[in-house]
PDB file of N, CA and C in Angstrom:
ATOM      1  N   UNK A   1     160.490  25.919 141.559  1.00  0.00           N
ATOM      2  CA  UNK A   1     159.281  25.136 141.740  1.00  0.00           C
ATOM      3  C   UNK A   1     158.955  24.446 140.419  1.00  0.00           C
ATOM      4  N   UNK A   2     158.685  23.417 140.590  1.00  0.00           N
ATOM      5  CA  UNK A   2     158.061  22.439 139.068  1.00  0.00           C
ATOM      6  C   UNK A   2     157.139  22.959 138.758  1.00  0.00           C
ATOM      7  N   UNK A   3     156.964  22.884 137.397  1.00  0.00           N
ATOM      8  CA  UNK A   3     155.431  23.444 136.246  1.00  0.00           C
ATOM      9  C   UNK A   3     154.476  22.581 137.434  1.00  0.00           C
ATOM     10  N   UNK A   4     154.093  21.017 137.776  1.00  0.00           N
ATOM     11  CA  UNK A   4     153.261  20.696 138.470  1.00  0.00           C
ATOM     12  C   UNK A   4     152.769  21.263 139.498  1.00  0.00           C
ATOM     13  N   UNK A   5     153.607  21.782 140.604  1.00  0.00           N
ATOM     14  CA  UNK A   5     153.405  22.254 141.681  1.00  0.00           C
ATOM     15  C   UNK A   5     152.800  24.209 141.300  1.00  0.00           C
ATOM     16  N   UNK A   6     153.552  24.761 140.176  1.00  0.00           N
ATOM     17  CA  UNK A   6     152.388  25.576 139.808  1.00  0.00           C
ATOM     18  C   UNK A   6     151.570  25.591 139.695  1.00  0.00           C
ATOM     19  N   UNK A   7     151.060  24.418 138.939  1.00  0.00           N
ATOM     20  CA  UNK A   7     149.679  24.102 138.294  1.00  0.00           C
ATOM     21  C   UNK A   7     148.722  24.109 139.580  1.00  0.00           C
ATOM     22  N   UNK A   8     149.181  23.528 140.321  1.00  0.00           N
ATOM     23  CA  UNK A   8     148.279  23.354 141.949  1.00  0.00           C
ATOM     24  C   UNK A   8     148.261  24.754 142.096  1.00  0.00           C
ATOM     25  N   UNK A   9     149.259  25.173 142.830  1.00  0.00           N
ATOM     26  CA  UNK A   9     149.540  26.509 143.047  1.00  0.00           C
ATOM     27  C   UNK A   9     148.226  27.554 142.558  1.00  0.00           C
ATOM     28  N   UNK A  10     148.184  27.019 141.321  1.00  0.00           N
ATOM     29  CA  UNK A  10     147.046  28.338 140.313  1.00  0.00           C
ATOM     30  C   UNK A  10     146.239  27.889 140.512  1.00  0.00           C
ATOM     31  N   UNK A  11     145.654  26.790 141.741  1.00  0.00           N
ATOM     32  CA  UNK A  11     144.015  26.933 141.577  1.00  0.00           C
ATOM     33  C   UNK A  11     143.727  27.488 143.003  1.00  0.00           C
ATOM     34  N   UNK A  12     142.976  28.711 142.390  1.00  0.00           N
ATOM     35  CA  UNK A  12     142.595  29.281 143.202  1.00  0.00           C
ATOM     36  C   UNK A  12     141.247  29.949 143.335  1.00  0.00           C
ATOM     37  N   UNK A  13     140.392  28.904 143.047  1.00  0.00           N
ATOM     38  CA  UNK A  13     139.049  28.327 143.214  1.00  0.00           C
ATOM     39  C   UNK A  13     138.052  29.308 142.838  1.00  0.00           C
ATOM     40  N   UNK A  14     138.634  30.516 141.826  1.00  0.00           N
ATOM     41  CA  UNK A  14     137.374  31.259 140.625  1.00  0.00           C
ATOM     42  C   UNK A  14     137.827  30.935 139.407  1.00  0.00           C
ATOM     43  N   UNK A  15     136.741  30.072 138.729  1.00  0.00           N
ATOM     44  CA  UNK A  15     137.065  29.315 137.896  1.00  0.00           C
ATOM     45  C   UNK A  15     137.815  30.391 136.481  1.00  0.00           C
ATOM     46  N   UNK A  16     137.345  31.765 136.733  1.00  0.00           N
ATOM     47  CA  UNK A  16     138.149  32.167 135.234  1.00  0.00           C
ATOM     48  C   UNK A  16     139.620  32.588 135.949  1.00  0.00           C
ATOM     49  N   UNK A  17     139.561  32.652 136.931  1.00  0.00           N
ATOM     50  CA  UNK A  17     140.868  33.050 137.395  1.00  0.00           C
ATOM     51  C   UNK A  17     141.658  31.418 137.462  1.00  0.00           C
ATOM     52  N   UNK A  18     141.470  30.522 137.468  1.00  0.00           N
ATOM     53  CA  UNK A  18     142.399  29.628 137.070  1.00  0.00           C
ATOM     54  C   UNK A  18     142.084  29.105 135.629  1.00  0.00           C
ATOM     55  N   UNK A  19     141.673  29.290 134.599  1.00  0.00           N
ATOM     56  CA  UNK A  19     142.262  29.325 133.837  1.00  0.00           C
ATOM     57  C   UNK A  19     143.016  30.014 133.293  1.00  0.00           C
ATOM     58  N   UNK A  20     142.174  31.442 133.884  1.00  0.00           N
ATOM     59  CA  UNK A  20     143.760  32.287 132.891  1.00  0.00           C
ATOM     60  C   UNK A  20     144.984  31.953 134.006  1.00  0.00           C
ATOM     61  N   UNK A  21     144.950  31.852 134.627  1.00  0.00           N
ATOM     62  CA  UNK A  21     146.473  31.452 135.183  1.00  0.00           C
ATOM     63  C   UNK A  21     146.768  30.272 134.820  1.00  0.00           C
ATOM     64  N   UNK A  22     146.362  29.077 134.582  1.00  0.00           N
ATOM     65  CA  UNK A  22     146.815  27.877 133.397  1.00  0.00           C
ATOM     66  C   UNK A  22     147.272  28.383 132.177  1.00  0.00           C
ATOM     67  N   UNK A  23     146.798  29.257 131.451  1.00  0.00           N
ATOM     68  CA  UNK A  23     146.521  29.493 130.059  1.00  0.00           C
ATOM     69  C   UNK A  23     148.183  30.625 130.653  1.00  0.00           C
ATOM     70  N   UNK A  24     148.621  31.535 131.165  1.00  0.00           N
ATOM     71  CA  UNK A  24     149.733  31.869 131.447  1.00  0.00           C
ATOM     72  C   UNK A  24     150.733  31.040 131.429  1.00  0.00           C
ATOM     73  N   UNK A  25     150.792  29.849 132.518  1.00  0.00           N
ATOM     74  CA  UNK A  25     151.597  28.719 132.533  1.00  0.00           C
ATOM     75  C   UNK A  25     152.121  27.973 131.459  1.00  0.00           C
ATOM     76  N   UNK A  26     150.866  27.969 130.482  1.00  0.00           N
ATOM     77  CA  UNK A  26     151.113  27.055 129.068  1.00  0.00           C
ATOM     78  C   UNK A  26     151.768  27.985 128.197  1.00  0.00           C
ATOM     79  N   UNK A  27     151.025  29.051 128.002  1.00  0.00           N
ATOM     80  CA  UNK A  27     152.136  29.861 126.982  1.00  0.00           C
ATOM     81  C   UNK A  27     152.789  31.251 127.555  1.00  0.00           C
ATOM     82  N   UNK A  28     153.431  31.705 128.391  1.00  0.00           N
ATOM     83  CA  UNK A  28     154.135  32.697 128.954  1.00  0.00           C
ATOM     84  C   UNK A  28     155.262  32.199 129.846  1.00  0.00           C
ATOM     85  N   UNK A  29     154.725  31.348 130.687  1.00  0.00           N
ATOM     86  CA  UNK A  29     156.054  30.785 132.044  1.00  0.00           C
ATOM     87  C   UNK A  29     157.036  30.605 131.139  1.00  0.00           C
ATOM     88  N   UNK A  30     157.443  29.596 130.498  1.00  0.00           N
ATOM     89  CA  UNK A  30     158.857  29.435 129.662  1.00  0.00           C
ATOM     90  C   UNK A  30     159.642  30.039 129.521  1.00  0.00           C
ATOM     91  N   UNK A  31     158.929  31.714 128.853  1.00  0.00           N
ATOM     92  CA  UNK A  31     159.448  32.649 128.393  1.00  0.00           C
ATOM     93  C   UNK A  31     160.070  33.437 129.350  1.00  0.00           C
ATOM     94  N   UNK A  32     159.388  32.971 130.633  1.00  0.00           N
ATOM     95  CA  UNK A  32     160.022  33.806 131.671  1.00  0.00           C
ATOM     96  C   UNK A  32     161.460  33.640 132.233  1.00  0.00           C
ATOM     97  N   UNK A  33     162.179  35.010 132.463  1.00  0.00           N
ATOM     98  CA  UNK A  33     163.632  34.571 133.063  1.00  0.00           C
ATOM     99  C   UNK A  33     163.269  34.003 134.575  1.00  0.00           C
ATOM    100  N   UNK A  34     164.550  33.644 135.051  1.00  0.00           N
ATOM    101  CA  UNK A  34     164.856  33.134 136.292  1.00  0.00           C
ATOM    102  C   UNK A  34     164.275  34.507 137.694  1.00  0.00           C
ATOM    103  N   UNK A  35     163.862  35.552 137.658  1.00  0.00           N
ATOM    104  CA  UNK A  35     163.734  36.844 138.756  1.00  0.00           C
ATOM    105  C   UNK A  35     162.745  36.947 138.096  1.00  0.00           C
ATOM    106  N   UNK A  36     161.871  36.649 136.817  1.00  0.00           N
ATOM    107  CA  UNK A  36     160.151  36.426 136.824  1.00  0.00           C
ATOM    108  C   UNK A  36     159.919  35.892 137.106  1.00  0.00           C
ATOM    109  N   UNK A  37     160.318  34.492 137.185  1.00  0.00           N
ATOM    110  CA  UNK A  37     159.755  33.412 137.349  1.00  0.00           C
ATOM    111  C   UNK A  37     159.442  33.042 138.973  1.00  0.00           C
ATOM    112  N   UNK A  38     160.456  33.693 139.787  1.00  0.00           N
ATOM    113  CA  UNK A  38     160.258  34.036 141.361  1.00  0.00           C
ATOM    114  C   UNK A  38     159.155  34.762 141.498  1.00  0.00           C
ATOM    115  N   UNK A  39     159.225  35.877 141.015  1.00  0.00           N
ATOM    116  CA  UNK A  39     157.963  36.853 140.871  1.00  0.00           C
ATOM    117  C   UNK A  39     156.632  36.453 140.950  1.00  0.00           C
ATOM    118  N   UNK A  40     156.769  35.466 139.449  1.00  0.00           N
ATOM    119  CA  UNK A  40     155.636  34.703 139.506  1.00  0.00           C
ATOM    120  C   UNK A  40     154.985  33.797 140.401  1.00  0.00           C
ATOM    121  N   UNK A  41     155.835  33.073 141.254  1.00  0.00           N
ATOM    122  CA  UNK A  41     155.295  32.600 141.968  1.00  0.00           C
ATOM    123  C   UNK A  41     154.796  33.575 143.851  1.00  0.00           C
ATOM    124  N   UNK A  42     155.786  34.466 143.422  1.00  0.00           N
ATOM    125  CA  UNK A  42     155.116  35.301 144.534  1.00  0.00           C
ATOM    126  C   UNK A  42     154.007  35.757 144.236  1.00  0.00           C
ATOM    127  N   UNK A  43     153.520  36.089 142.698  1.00  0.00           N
ATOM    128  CA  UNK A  43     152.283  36.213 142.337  1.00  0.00           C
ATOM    129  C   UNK A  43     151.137  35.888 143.354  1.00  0.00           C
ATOM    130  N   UNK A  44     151.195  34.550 142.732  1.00  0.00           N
ATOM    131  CA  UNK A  44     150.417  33.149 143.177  1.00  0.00           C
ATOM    132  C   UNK A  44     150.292  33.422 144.778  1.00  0.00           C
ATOM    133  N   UNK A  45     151.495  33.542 145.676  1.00  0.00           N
ATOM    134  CA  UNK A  45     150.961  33.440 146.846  1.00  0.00           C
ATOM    135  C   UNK A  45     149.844  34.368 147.401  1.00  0.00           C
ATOM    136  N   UNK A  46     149.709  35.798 146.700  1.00  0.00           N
ATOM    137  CA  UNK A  46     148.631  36.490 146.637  1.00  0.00           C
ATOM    138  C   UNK A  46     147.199  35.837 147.346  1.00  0.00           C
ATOM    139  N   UNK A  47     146.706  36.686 147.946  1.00  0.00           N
ATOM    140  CA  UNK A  47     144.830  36.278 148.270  1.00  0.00           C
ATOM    141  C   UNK A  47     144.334  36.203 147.002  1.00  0.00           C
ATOM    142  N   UNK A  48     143.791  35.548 146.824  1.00  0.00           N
ATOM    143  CA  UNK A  48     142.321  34.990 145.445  1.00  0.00           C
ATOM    144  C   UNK A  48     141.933  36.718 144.943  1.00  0.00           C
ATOM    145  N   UNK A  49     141.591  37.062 145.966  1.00  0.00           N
ATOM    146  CA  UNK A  49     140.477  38.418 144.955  1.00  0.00           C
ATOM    147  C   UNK A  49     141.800  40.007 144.732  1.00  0.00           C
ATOM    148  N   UNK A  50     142.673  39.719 145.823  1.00  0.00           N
ATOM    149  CA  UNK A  50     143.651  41.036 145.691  1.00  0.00           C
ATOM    150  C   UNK A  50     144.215  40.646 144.242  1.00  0.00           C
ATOM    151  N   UNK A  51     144.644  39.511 143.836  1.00  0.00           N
ATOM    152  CA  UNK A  51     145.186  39.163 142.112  1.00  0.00           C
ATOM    153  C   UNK A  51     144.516  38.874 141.199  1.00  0.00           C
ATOM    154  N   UNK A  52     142.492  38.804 141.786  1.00  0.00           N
ATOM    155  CA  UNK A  52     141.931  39.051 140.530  1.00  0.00           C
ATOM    156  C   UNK A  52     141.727  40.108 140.453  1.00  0.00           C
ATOM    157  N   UNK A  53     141.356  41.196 141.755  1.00  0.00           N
ATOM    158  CA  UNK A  53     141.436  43.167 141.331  1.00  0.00           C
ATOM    159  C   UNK A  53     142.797  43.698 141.205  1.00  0.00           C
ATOM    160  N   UNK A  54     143.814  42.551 141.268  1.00  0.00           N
ATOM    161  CA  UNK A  54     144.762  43.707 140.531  1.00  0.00           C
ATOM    162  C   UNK A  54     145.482  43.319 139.006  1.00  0.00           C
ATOM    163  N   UNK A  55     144.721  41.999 138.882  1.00  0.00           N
ATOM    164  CA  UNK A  55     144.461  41.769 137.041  1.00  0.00           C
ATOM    165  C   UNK A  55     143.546  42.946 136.504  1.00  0.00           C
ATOM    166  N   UNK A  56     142.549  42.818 137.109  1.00  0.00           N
ATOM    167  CA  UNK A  56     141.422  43.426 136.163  1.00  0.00           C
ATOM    168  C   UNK A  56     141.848  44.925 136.457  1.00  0.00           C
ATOM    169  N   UNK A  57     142.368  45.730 137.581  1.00  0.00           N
ATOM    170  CA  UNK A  57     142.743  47.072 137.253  1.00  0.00           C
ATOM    171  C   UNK A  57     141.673  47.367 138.633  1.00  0.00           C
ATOM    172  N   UNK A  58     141.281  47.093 139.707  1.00  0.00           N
ATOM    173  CA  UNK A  58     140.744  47.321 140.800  1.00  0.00           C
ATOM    174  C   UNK A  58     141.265  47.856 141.676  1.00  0.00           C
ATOM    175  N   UNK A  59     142.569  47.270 141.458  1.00  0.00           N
ATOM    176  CA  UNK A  59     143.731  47.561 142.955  1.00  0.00           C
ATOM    177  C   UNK A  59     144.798  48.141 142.598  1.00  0.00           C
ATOM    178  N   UNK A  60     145.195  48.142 143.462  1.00  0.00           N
ATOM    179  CA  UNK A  60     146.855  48.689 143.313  1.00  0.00           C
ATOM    180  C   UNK A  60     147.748  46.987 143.910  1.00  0.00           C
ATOM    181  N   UNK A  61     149.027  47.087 143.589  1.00  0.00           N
ATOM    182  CA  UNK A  61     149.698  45.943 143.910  1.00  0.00           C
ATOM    183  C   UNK A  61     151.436  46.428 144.303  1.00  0.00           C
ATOM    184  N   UNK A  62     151.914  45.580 144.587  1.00  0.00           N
ATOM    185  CA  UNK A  62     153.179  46.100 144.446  1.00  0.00           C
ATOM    186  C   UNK A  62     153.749  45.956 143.474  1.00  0.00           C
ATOM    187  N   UNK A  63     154.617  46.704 142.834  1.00  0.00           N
ATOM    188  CA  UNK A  63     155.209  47.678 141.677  1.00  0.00           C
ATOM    189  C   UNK A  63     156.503  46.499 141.137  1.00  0.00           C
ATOM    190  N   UNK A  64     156.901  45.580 141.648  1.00  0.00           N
ATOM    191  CA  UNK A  64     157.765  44.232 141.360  1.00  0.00           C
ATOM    192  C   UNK A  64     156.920  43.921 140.840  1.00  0.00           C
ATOM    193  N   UNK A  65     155.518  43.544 140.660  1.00  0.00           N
ATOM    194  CA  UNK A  65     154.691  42.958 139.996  1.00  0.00           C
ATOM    195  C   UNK A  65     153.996  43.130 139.298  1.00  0.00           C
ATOM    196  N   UNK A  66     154.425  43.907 138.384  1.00  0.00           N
ATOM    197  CA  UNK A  66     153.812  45.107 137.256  1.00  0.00           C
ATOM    198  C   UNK A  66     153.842  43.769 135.997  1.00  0.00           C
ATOM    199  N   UNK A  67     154.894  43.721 135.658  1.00  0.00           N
ATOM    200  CA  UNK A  67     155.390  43.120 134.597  1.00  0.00           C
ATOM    201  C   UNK A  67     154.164  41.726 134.729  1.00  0.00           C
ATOM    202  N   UNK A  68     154.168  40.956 135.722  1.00  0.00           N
ATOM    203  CA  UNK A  68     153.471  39.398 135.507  1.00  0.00           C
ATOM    204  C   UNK A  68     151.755  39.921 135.660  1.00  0.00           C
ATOM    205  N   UNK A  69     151.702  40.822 136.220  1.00  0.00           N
ATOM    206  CA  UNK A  69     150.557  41.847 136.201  1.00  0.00           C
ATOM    207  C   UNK A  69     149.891  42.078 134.439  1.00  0.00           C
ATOM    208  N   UNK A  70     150.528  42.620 133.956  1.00  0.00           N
ATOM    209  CA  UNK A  70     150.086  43.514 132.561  1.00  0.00           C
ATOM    210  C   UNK A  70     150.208  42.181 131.931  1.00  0.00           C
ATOM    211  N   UNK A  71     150.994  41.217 132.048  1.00  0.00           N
ATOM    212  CA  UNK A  71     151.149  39.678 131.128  1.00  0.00           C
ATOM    213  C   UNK A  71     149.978  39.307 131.340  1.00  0.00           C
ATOM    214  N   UNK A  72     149.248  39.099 132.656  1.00  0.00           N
ATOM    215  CA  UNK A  72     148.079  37.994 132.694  1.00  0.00           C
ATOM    216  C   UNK A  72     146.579  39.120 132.303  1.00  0.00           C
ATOM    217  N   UNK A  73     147.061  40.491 132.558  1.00  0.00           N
ATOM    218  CA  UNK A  73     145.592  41.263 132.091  1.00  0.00           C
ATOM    219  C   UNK A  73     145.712  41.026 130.120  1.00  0.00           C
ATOM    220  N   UNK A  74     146.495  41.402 130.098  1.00  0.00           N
ATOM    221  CA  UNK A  74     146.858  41.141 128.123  1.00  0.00           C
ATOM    222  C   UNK A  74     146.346  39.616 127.933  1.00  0.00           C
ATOM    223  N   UNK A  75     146.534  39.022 128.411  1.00  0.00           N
ATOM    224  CA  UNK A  75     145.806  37.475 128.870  1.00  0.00           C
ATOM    225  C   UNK A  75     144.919  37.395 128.275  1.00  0.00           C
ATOM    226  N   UNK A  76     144.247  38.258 129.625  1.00  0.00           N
ATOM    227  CA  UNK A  76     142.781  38.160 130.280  1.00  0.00           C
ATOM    228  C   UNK A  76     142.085  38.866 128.963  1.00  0.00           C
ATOM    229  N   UNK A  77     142.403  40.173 128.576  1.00  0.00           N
ATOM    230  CA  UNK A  77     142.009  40.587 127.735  1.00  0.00           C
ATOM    231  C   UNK A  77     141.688  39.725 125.974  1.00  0.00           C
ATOM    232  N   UNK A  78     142.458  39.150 125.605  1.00  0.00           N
ATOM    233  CA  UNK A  78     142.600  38.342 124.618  1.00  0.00           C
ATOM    234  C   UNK A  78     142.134  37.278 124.683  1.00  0.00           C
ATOM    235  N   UNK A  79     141.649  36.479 126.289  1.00  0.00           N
ATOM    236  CA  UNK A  79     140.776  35.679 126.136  1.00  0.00           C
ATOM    237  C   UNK A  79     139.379  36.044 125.631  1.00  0.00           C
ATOM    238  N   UNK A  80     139.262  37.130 126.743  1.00  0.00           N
ATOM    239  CA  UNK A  80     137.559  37.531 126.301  1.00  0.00           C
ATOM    240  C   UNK A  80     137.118  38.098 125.208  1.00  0.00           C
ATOM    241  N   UNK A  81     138.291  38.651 123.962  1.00  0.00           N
ATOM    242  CA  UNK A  81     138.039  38.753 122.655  1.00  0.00           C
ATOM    243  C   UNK A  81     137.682  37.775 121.893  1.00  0.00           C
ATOM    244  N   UNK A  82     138.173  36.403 122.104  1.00  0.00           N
ATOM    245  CA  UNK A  82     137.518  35.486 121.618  1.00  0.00           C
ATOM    246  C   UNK A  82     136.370  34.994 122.364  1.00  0.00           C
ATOM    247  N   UNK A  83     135.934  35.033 123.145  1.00  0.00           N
ATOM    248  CA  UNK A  83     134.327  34.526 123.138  1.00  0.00           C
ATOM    249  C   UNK A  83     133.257  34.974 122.781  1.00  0.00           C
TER     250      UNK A  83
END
């Protein structure tokens, strides 16, 4: 899938939850291999609130998705240190 069609992809209409999923895209996707980067977008197909409670530590998720999981809470976390 193209970076563009991610970018769509990540809005998923709570506004801190798409940025930190922009703010992933800009500096993490790259880094990702080819079987994250699938991952990742299986992420995304996720419901809105099951991938913001299982960023923030609410839920449980499936266990393939640990890794893009702990990336966007370390994120999440490091955003809200700076504000």
């Amino acid at each position: 899938m193209t970076l563009k069609k991610l970018r769509w992809k990540s809005r998923k209409g709570i506004r801190e939850l798409d940025i930190l999923l922009q703010k992933f895209l800009q500096s993490e996707y790259e880094n990702l291999d080819p079987n994250q980067r699938d991952i990742f977008e299986e992420v995304l197909d996720l419901e809105t609130y099951d991938l913001l409670n299982a960023i923030t530590g609410k839920s449980s998720y499936n266990i393939k998705y640990e890794t893009i999981i702990k990336k966007l809470s370390q994120l999440s976390v490091l955003t809200n240190d700076k504000a």
